[in-house]
N, C-alpha and C. Protein backbone atom coordinates (compact mmCIF):
# COMPACT_ATOMS: atom_id res chain seq x y z
N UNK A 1 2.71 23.82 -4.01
CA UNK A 1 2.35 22.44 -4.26
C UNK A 1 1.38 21.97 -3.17
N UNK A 2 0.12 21.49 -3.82
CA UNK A 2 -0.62 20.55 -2.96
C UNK A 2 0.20 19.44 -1.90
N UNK A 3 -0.68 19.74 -0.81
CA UNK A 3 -0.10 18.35 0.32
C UNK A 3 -1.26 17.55 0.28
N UNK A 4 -1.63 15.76 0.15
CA UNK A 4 -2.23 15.04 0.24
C UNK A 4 -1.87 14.48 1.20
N UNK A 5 -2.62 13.87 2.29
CA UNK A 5 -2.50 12.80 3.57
C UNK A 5 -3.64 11.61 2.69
N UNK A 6 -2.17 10.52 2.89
CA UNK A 6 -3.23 9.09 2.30
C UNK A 6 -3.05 8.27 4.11
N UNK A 7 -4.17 7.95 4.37
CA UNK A 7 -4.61 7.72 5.67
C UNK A 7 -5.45 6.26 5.46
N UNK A 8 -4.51 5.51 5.62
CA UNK A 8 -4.84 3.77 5.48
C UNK A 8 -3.63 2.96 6.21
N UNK A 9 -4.01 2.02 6.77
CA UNK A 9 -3.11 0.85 7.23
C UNK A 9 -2.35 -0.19 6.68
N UNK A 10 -2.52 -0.37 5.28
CA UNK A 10 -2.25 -1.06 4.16
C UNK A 10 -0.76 -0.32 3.17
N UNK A 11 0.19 -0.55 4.00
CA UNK A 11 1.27 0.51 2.66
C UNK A 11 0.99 0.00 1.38
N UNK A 12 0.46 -1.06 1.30
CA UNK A 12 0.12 -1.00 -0.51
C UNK A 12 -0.29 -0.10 -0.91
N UNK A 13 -1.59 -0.17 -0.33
CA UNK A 13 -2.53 0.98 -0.56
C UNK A 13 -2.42 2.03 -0.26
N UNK A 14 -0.96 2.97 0.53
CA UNK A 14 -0.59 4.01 0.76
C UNK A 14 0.03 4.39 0.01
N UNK A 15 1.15 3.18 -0.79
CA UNK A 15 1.76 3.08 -1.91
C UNK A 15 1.17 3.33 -3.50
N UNK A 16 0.20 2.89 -3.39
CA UNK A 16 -0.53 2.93 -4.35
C UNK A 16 -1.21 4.33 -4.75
N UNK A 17 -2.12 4.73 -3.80
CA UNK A 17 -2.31 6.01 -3.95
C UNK A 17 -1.74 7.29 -3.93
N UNK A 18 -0.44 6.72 -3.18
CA UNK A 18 0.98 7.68 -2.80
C UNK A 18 1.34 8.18 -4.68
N UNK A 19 1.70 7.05 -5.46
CA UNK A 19 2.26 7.19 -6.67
C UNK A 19 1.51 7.66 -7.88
N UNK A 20 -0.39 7.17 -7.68
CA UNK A 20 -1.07 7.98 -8.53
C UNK A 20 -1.29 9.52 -8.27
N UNK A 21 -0.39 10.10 -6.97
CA UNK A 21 -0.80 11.43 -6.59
C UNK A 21 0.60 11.97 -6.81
N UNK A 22 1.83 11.27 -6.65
CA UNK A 22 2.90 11.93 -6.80
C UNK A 22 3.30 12.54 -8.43
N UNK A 23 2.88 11.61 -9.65
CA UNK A 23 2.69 11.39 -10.61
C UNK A 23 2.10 12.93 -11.19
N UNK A 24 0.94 13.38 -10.08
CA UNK A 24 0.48 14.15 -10.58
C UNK A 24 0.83 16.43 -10.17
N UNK A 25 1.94 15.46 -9.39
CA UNK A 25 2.96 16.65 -8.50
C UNK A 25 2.69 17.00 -7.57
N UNK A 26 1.78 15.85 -6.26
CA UNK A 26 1.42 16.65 -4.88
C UNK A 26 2.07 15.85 -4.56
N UNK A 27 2.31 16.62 -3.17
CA UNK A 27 3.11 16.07 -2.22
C UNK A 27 2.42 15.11 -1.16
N UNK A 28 3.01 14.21 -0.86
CA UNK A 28 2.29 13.12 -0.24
C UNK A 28 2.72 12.52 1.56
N UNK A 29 2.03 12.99 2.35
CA UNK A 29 1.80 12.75 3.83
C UNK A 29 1.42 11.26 4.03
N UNK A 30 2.02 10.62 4.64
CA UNK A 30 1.18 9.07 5.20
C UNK A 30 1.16 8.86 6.46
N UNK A 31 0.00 8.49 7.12
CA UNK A 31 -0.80 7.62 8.05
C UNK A 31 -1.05 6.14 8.32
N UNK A 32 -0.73 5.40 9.06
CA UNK A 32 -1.14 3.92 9.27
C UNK A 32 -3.02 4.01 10.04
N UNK A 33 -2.93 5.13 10.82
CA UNK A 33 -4.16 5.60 11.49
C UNK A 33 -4.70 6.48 11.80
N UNK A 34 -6.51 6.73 12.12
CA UNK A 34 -6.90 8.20 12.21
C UNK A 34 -5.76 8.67 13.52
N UNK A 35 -5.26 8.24 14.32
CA UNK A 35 -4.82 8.97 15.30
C UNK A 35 -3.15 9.36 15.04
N UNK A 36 -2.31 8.45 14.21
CA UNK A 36 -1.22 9.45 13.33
C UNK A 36 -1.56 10.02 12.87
N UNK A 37 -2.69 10.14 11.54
CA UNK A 37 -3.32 11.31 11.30
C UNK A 37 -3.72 12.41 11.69
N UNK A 38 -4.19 12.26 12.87
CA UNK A 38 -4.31 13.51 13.43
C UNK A 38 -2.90 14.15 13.89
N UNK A 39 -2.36 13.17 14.72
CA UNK A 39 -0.94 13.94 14.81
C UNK A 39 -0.53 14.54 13.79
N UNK A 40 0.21 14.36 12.49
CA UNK A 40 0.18 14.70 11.73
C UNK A 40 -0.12 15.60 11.32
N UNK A 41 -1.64 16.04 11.66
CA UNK A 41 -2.40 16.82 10.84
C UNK A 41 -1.89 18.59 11.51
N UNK A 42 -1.79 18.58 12.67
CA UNK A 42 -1.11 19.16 13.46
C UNK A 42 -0.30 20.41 13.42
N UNK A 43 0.96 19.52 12.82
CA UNK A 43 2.22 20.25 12.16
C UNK A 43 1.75 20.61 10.64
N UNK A 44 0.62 20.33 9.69
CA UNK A 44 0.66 20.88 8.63
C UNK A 44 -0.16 21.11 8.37
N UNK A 45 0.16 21.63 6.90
CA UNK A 45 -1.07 22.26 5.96
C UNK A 45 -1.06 21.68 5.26
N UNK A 46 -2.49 20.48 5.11
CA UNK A 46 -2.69 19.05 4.56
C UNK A 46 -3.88 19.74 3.39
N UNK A 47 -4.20 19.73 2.52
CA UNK A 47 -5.04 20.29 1.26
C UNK A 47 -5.82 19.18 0.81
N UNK A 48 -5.75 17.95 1.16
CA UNK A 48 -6.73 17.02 0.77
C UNK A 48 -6.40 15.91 1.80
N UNK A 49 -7.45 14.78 2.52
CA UNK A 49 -7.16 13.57 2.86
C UNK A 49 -8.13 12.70 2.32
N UNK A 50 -7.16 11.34 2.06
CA UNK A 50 -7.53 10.00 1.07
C UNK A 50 -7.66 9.14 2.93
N UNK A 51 -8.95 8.95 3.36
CA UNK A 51 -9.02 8.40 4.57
C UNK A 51 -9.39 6.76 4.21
N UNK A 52 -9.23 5.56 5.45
CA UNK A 52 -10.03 4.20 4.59
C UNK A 52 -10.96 4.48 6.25
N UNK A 53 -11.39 3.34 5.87
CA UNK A 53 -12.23 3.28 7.36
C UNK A 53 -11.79 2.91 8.14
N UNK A 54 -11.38 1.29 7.70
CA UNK A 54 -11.17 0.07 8.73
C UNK A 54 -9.46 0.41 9.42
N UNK A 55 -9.51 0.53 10.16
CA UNK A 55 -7.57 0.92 10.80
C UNK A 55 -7.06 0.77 11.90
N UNK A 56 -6.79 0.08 12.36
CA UNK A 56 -6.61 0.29 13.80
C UNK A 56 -6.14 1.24 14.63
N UNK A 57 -6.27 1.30 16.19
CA UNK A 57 -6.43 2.55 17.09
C UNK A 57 -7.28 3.61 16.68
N UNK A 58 -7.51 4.00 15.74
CA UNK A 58 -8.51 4.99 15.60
C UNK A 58 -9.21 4.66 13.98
N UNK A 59 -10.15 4.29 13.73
CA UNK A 59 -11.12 4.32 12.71
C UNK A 59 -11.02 5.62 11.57
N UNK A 60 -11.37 5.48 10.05
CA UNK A 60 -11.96 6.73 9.35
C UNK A 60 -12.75 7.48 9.73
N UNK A 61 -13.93 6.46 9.99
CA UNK A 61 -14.66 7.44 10.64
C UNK A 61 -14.79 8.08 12.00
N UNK A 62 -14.48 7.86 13.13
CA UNK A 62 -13.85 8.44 14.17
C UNK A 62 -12.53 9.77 13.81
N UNK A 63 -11.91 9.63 12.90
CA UNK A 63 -10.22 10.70 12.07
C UNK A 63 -11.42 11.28 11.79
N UNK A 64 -11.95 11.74 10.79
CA UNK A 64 -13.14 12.51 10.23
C UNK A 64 -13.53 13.95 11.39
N UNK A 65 -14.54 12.61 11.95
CA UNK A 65 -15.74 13.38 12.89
C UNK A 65 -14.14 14.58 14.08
N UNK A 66 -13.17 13.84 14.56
CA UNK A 66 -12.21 14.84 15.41
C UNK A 66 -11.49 15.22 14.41
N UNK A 67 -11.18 15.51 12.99
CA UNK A 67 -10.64 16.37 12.29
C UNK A 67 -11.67 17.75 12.11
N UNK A 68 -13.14 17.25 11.66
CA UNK A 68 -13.98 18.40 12.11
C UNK A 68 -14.05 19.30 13.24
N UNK A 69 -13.79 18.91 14.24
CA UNK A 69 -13.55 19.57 15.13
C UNK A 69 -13.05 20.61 15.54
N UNK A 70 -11.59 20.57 14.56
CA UNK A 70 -10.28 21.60 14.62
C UNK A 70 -11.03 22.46 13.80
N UNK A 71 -10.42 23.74 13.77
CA UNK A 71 -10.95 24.99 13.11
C UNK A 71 -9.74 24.85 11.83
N UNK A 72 -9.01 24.85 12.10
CA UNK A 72 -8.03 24.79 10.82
C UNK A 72 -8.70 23.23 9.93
N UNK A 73 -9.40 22.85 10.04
CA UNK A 73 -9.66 21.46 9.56
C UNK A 73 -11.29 21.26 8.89
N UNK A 74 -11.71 22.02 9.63
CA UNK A 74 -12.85 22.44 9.24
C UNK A 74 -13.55 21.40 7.76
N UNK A 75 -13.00 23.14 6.93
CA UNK A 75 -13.51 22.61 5.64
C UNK A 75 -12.55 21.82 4.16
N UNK A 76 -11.64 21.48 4.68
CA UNK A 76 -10.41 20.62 4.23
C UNK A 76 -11.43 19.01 3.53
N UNK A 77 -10.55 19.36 2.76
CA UNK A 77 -11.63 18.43 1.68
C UNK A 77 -11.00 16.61 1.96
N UNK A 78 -12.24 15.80 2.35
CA UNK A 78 -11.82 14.42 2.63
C UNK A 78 -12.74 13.61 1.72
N UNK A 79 -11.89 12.62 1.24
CA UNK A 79 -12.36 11.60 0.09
C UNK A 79 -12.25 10.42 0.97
N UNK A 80 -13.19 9.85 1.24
CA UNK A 80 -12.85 8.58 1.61
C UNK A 80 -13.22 6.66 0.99
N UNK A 81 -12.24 6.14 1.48
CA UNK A 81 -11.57 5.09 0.25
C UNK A 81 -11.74 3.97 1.00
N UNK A 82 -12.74 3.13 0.80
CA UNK A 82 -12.78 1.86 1.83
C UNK A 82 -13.23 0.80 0.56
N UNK A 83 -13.23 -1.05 1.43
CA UNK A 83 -13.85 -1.63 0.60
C UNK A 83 -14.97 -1.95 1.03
N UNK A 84 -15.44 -1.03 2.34
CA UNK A 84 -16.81 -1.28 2.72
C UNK A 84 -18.00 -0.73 1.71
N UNK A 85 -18.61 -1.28 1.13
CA UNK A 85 -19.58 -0.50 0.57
C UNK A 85 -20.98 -0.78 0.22
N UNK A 86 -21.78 -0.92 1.91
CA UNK A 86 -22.83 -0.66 1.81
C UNK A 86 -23.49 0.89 1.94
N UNK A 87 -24.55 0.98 1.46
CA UNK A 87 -25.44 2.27 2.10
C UNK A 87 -25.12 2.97 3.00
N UNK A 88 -25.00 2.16 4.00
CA UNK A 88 -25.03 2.85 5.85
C UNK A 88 -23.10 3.36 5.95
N UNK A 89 -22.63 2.67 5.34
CA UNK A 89 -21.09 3.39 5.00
C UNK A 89 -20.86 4.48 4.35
N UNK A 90 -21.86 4.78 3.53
CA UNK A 90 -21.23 5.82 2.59
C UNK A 90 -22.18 6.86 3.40
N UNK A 91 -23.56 6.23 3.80
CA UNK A 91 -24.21 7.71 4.68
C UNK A 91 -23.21 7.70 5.89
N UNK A 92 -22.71 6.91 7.04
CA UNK A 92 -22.09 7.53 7.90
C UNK A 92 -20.58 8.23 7.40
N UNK A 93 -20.28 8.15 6.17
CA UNK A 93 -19.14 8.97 5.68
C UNK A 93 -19.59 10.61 5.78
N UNK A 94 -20.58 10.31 5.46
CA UNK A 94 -21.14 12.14 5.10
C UNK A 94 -21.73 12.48 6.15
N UNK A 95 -21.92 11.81 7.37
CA UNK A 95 -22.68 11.99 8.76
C UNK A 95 -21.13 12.67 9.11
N UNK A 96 -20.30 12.34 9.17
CA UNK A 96 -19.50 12.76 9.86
C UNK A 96 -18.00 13.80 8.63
N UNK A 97 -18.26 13.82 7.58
CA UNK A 97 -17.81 15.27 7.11
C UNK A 97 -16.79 14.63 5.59
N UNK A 98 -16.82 13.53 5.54
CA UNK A 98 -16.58 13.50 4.25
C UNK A 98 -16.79 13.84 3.04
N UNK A 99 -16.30 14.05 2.29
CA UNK A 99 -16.80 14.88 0.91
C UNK A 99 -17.21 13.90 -0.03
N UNK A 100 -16.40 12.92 0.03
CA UNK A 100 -16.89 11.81 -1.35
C UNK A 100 -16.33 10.92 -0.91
N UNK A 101 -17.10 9.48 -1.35
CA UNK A 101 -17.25 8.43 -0.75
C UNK A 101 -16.55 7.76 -1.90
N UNK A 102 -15.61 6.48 -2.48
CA UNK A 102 -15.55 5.40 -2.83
C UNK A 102 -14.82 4.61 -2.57
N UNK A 103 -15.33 3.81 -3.64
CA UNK A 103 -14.94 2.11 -2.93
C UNK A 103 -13.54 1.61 -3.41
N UNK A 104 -13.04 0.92 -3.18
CA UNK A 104 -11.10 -0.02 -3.29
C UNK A 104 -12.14 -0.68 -4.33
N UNK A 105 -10.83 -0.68 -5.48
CA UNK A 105 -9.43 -0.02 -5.70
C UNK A 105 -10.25 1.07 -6.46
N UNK A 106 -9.48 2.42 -6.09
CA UNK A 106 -10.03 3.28 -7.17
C UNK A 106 -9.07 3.84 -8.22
N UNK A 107 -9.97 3.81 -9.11
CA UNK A 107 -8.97 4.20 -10.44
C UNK A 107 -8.53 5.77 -10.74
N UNK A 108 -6.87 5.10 -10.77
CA UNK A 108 -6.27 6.25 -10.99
C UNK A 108 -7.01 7.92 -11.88
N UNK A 109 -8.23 7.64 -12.63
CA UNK A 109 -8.55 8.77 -13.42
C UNK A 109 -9.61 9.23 -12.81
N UNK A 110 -10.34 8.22 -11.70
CA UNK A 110 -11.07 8.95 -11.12
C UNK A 110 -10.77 9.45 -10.12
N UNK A 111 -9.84 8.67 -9.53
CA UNK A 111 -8.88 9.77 -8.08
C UNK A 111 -8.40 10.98 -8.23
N UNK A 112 -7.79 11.40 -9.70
CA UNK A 112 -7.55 12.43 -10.45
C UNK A 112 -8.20 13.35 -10.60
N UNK A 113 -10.01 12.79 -10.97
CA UNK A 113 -10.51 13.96 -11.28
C UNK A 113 -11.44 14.42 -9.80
N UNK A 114 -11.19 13.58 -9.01
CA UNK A 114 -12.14 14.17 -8.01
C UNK A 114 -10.79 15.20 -6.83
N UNK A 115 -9.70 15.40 -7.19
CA UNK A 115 -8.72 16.02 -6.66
C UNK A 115 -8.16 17.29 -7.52
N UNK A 116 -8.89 17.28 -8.74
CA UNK A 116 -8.94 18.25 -9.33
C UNK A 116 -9.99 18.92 -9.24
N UNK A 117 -11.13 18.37 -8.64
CA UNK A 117 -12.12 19.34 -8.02
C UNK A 117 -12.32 19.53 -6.79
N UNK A 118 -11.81 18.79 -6.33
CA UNK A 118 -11.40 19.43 -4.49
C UNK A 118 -10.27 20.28 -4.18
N UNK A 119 -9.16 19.86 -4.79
CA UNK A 119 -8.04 21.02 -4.51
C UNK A 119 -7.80 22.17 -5.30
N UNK A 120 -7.60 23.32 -5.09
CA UNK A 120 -7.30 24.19 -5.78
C UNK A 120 -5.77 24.32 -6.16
N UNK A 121 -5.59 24.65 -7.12
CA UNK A 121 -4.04 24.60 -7.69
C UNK A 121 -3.60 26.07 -7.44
């Protein structure tokens, strides 16, 4: 079974994405911040992260750029989920190693299908 890390400060929204992923039989990791996240990331073998930007103690994009870092982390597939969405957000998403960029709230069928092409079953 897939492990997902949903990596946001908002338990709604951890909640939220927690249940459109459980629904679909992965197992689900949570974060309030990039820097639980990283802890976190640590002890496991995480197969996808749902990152937001805005978070306190440590930023999305800051979790990103030091998840790249790690060799086990490398090429671990990150979607990231904010309601920022200008230009310069979605390019510094991919400046620093995100895979796909969108915006709050995202819909359950497209969260679906972009985790069916990032994770392997």
């Amino acid at each position: 079974m897939a492990i997902i890390m949903v990596v946001d400060d908002s338990k709604t929204v951890r909640n939220y994405h927690g249940s459109i992923l459980k629904s679909q039989g992965f197992e689900i990791l949570e974060a309030e911040n990039g820097m639980e996240a990283l802890e976190k990331s640590l002890g496991a073998s995480v197969d996808l992260y749902l990152v937001d930007v805005n978070m306190p103690i440590m930023d999305g994009y800051s979790f990103i750029s030091d998840l790249r870092k790690q060799d086990a982390h490398k090429t671990v597939p990150v979607i990231m989920v904010t309601t920022q969405a200008k230009e310069e957000d979605k390019i510094n998403a991919f400046k620093v190693g995100a895979n796909i960029f969108e915006t709050k709230p995202i819909k359950p069928d497209v969260l679906q299908a972009y985790v069916d092409i990032l994770v392997k079953s």
